[in-house]
Each structure stands twice: as structure tokens, then as C-alpha cells.
PDB file of N, CA and C in Angstrom:
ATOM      1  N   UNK A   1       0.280 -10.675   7.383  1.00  0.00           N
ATOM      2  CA  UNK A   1      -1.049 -10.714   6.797  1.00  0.00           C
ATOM      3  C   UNK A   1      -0.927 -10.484   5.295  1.00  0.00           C
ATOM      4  N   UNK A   2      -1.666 -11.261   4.842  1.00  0.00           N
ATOM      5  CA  UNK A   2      -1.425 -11.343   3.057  1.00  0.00           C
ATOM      6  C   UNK A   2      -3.341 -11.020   2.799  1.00  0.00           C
ATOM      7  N   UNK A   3      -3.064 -10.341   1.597  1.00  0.00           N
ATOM      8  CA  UNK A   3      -4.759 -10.106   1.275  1.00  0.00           C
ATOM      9  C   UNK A   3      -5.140  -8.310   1.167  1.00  0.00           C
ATOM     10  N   UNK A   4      -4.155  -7.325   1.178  1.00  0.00           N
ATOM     11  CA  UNK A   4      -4.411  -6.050   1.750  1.00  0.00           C
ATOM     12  C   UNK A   4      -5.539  -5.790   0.365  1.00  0.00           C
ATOM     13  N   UNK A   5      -5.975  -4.349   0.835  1.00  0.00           N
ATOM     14  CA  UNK A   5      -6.966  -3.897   0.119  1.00  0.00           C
ATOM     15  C   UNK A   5      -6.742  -2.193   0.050  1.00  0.00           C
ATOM     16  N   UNK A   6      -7.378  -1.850  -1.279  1.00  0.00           N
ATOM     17  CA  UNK A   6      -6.678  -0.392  -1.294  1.00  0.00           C
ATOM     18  C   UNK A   6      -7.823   0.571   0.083  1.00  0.00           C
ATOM     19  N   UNK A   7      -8.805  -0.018   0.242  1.00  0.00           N
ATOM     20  CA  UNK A   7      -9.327   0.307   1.074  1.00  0.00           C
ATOM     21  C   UNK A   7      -8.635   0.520   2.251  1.00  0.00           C
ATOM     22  N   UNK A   8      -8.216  -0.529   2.631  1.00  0.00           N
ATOM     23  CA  UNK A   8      -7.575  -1.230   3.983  1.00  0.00           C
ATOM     24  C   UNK A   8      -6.669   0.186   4.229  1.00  0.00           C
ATOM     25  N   UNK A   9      -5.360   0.397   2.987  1.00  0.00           N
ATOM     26  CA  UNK A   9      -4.723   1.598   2.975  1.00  0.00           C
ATOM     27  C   UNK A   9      -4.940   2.575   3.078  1.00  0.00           C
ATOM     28  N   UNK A  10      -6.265   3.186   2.459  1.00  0.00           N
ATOM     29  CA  UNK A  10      -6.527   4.380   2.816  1.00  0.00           C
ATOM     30  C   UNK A  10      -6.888   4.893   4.474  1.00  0.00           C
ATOM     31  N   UNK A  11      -7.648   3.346   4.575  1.00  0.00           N
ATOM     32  CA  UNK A  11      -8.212   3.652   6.089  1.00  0.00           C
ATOM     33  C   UNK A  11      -6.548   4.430   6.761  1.00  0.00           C
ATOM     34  N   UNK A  12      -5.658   3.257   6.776  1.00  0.00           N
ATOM     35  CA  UNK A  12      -4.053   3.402   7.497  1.00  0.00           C
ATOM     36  C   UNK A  12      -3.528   5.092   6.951  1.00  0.00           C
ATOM     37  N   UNK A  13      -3.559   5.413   5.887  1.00  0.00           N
ATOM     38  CA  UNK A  13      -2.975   6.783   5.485  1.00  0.00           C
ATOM     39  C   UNK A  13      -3.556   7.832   6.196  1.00  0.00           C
ATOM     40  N   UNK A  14      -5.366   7.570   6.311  1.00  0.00           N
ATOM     41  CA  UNK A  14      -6.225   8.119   7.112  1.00  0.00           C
ATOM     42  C   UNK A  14      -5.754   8.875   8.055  1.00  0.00           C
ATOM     43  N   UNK A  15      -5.740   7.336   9.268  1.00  0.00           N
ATOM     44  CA  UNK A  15      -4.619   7.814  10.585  1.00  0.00           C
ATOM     45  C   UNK A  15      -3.776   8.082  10.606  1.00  0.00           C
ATOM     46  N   UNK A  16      -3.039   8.236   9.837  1.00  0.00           N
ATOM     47  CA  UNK A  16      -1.508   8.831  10.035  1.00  0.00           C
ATOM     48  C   UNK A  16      -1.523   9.925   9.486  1.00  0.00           C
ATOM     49  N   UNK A  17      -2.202  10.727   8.823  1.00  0.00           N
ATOM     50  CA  UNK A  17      -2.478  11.817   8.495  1.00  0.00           C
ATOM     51  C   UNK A  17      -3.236  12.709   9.333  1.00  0.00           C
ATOM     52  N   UNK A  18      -4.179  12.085   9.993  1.00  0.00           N
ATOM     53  CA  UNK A  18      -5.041  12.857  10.800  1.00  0.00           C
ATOM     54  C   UNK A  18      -4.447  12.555  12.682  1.00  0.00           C
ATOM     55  N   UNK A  19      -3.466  12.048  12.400  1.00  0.00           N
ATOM     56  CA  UNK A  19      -2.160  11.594  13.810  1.00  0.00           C
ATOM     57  C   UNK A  19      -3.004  10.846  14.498  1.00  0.00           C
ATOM     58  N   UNK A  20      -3.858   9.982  14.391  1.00  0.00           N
ATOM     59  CA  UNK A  20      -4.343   9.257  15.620  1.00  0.00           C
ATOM     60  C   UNK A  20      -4.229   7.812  15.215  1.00  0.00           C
ATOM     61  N   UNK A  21      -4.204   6.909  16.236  1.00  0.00           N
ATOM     62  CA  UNK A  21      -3.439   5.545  16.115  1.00  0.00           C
ATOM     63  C   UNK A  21      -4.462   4.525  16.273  1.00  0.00           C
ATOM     64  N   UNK A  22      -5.863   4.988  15.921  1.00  0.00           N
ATOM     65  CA  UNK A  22      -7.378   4.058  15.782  1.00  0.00           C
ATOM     66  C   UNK A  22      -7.620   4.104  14.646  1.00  0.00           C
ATOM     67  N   UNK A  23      -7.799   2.859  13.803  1.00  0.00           N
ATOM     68  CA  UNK A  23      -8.055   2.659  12.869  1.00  0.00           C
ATOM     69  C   UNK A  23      -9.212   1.932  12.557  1.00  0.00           C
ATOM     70  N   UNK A  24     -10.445   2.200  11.874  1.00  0.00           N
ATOM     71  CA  UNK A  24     -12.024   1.283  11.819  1.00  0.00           C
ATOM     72  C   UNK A  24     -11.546   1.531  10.446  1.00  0.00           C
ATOM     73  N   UNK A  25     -12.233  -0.335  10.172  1.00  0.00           N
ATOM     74  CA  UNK A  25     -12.412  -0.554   8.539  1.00  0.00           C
ATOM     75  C   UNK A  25     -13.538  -1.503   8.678  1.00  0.00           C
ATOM     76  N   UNK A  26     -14.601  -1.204   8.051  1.00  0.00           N
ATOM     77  CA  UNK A  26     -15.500  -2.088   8.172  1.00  0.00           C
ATOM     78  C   UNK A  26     -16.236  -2.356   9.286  1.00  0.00           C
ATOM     79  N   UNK A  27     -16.058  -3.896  10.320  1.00  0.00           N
ATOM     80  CA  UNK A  27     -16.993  -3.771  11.168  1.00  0.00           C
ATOM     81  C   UNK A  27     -15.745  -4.039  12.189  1.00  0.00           C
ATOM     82  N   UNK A  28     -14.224  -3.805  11.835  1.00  0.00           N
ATOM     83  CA  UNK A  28     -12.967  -4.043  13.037  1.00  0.00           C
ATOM     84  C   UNK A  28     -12.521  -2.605  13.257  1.00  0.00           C
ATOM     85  N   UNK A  29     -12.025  -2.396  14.610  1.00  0.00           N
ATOM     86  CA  UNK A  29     -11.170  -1.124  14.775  1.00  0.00           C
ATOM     87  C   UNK A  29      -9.798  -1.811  15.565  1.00  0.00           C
ATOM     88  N   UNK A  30      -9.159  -1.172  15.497  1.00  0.00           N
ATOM     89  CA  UNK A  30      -7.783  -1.333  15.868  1.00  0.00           C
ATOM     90  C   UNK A  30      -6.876  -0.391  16.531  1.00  0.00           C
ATOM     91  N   UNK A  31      -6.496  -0.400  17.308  1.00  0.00           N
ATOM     92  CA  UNK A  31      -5.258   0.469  17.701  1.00  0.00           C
ATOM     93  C   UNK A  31      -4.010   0.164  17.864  1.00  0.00           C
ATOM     94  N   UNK A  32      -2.947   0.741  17.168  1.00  0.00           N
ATOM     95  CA  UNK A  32      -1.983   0.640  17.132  1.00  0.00           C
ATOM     96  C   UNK A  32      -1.081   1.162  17.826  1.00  0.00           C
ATOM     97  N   UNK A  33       0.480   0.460  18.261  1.00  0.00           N
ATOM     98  CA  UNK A  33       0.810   1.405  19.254  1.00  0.00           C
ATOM     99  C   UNK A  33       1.591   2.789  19.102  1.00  0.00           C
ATOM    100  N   UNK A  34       2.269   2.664  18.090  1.00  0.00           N
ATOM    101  CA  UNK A  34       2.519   4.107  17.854  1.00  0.00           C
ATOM    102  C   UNK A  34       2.617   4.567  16.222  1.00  0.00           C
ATOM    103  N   UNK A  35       3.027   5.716  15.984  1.00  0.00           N
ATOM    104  CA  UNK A  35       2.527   6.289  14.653  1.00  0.00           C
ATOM    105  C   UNK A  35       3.808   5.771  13.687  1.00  0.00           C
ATOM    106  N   UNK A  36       4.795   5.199  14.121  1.00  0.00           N
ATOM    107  CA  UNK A  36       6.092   4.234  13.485  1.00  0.00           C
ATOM    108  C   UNK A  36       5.546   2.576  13.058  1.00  0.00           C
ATOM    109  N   UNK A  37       4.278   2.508  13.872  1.00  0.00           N
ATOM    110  CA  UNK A  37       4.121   1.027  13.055  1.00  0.00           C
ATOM    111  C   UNK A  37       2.882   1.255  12.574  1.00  0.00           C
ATOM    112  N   UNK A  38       1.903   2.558  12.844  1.00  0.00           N
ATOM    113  CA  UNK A  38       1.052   2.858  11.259  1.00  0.00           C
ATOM    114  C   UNK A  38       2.059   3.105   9.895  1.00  0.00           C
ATOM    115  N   UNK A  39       3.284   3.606  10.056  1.00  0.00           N
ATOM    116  CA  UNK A  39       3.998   3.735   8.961  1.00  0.00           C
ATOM    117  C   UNK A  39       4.557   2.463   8.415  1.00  0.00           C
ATOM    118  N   UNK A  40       5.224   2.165   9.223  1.00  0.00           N
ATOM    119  CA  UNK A  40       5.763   0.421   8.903  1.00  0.00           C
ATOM    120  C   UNK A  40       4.697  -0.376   7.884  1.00  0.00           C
ATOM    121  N   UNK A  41       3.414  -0.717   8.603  1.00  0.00           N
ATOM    122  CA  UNK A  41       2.101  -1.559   7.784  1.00  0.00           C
ATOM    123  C   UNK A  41       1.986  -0.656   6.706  1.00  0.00           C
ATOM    124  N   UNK A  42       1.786   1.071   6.206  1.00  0.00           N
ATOM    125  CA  UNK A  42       1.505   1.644   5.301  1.00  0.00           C
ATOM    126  C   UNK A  42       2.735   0.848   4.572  1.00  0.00           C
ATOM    127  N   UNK A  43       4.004   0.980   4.485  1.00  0.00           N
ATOM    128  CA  UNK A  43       5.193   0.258   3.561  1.00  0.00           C
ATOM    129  C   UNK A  43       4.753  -0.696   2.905  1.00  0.00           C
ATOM    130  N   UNK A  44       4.516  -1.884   4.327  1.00  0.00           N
ATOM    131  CA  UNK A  44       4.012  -3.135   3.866  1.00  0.00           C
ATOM    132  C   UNK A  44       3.398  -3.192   2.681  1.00  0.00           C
ATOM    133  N   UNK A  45       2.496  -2.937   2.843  1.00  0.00           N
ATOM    134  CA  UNK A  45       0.766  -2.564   2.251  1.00  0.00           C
ATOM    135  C   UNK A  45       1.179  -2.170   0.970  1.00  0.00           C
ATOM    136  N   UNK A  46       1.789  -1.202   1.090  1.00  0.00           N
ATOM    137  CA  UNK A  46       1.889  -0.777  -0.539  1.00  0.00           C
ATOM    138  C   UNK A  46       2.797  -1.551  -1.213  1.00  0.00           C
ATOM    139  N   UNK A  47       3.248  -1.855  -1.312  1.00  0.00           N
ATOM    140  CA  UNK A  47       4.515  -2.742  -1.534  1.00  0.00           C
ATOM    141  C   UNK A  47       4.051  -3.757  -2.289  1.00  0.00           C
ATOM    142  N   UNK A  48       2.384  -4.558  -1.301  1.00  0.00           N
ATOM    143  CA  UNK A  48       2.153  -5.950  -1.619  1.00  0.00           C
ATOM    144  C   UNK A  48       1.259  -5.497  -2.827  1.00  0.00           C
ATOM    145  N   UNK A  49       0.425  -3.966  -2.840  1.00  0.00           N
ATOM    146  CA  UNK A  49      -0.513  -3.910  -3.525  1.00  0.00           C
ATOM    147  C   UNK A  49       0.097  -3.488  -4.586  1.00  0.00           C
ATOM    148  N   UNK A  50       0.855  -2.810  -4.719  1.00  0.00           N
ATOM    149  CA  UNK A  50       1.739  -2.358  -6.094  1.00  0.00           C
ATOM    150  C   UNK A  50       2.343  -3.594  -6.455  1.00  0.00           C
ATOM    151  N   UNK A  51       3.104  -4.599  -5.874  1.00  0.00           N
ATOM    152  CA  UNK A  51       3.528  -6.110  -6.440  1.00  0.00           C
ATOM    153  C   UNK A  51       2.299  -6.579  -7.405  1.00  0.00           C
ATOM    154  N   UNK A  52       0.878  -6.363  -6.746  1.00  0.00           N
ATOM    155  CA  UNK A  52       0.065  -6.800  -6.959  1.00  0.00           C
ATOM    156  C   UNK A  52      -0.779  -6.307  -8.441  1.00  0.00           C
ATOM    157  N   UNK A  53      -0.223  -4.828  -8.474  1.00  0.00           N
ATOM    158  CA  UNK A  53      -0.823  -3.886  -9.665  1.00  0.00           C
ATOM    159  C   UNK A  53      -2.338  -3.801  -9.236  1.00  0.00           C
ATOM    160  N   UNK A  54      -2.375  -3.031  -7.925  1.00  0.00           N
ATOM    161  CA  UNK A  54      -3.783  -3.041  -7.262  1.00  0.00           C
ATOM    162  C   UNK A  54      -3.623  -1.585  -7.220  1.00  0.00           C
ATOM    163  N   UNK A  55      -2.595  -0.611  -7.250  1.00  0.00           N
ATOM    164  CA  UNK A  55      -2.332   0.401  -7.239  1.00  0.00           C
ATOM    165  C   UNK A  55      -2.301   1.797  -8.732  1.00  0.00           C
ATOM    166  N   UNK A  56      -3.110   2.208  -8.305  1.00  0.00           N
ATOM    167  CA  UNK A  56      -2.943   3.355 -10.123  1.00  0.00           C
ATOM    168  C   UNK A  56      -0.997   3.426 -10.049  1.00  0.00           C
ATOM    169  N   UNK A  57      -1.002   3.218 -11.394  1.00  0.00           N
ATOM    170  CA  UNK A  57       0.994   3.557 -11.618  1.00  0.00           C
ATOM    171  C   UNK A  57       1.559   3.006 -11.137  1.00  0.00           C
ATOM    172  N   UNK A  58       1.032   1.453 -10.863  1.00  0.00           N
ATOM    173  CA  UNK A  58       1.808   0.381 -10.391  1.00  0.00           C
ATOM    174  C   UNK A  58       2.387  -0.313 -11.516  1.00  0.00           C
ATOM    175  N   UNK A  59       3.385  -0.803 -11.875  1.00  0.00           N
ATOM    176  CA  UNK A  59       3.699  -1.712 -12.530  1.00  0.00           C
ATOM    177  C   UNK A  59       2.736  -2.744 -13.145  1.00  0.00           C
ATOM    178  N   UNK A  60       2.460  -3.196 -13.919  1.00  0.00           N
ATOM    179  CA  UNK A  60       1.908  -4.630 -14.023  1.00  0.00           C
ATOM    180  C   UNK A  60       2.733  -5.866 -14.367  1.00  0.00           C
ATOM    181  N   UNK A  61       2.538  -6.689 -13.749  1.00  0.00           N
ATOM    182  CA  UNK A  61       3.499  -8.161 -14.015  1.00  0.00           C
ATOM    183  C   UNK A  61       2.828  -8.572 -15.253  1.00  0.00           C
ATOM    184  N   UNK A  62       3.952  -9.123 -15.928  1.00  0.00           N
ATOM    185  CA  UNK A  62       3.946  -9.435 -17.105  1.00  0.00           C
ATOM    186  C   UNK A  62       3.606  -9.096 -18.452  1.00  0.00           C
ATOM    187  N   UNK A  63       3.838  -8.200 -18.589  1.00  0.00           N
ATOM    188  CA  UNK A  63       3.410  -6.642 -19.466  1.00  0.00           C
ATOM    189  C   UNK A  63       5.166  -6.901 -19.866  1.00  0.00           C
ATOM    190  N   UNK A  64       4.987  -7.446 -21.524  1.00  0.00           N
ATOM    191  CA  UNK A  64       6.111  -7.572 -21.915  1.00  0.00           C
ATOM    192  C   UNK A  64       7.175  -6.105 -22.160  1.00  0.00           C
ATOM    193  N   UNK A  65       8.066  -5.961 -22.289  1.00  0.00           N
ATOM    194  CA  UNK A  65       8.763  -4.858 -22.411  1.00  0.00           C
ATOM    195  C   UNK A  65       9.843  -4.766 -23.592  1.00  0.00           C
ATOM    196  N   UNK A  66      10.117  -3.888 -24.344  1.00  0.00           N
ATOM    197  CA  UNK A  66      11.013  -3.928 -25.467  1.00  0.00           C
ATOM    198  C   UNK A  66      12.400  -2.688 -25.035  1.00  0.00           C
ATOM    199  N   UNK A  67      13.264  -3.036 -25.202  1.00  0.00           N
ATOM    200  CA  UNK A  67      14.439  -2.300 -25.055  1.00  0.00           C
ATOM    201  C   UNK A  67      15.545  -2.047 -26.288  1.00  0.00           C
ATOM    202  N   UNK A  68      15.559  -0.771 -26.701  1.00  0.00           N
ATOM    203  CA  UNK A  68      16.073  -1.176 -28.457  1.00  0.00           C
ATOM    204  C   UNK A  68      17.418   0.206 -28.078  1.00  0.00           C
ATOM    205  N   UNK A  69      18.718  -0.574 -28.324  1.00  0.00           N
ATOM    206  CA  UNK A  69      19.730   0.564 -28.548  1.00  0.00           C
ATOM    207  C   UNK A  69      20.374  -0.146 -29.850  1.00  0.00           C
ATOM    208  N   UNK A  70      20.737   1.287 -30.222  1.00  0.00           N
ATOM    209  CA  UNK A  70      20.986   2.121 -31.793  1.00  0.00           C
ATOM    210  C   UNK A  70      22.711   2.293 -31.489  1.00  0.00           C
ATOM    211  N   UNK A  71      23.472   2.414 -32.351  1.00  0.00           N
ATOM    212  CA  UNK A  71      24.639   2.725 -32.546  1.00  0.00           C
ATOM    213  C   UNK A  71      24.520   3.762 -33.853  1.00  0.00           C
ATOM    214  N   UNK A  72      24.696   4.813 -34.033  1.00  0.00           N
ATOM    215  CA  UNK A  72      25.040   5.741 -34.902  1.00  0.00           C
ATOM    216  C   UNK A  72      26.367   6.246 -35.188  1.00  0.00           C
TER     217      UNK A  72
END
């Protein structure tokens, strides 16, 4: 699934924080089967949204960069 939302994540951190494997976002709920593939999708997820710079202290793409070494 491509498209995540920081929403989407929090809902997922939600459950895995509060240990239960039902997840409602909006007008879908979901259950998952165990608390190893709420973690797995949390990876995912962040991964695509930080690629994405959807995340505070994410990187941003294409945000030129300067690198300057000195010899003294």
C-alpha cells in the first residue's frame, strides 16, 4: 500500500502502545494478527513518510547540501 498518512501512523503506534491489535481510522477498523506485523507496517510507514518528508526531522529531498574540508 502506497499513500500512508501521519494519521494512519499514529492510529498504528496507538495500538501497539496500548497492546491491542484493532486498529479504527476513520470509517475502517482492522485487525491485525499479531503485535510483530503492527510493528512491521509501523517500519513500513515511516520509512515511506520520512522518504516522503511528511515527518517533523525528516530529511527533505532535494535540499541542496554543501560539504567544505580545510587542510591546515
Amino acid at each position: 500500500m502506497a499513500g500512508y498518512t501521519v494519521a494512519q501512523l499514529e492510529a498504528i503506534e496507538t495500538a501497539i502502545t496500548s497492546g491491542t491489535l484493532k486498529v479504527r481510522y476513520a470509517d475502517k477498523e482492522v485487525t491485525y494478527h499479531s503485535l510483530a506485523e503492527l510493528r512491521a507496517l509501523r517500519t513500513d510507514m515511516r520509512a515511506e513518510l520520512e522518504a516522503n518528508g511528511m515527518l517533523a526531522g525528516a530529511p527533505s529531498r532535494g535540499v541542496p547540501t554543501v560539504t567544505m574540508f580545510c587542510r591546515d
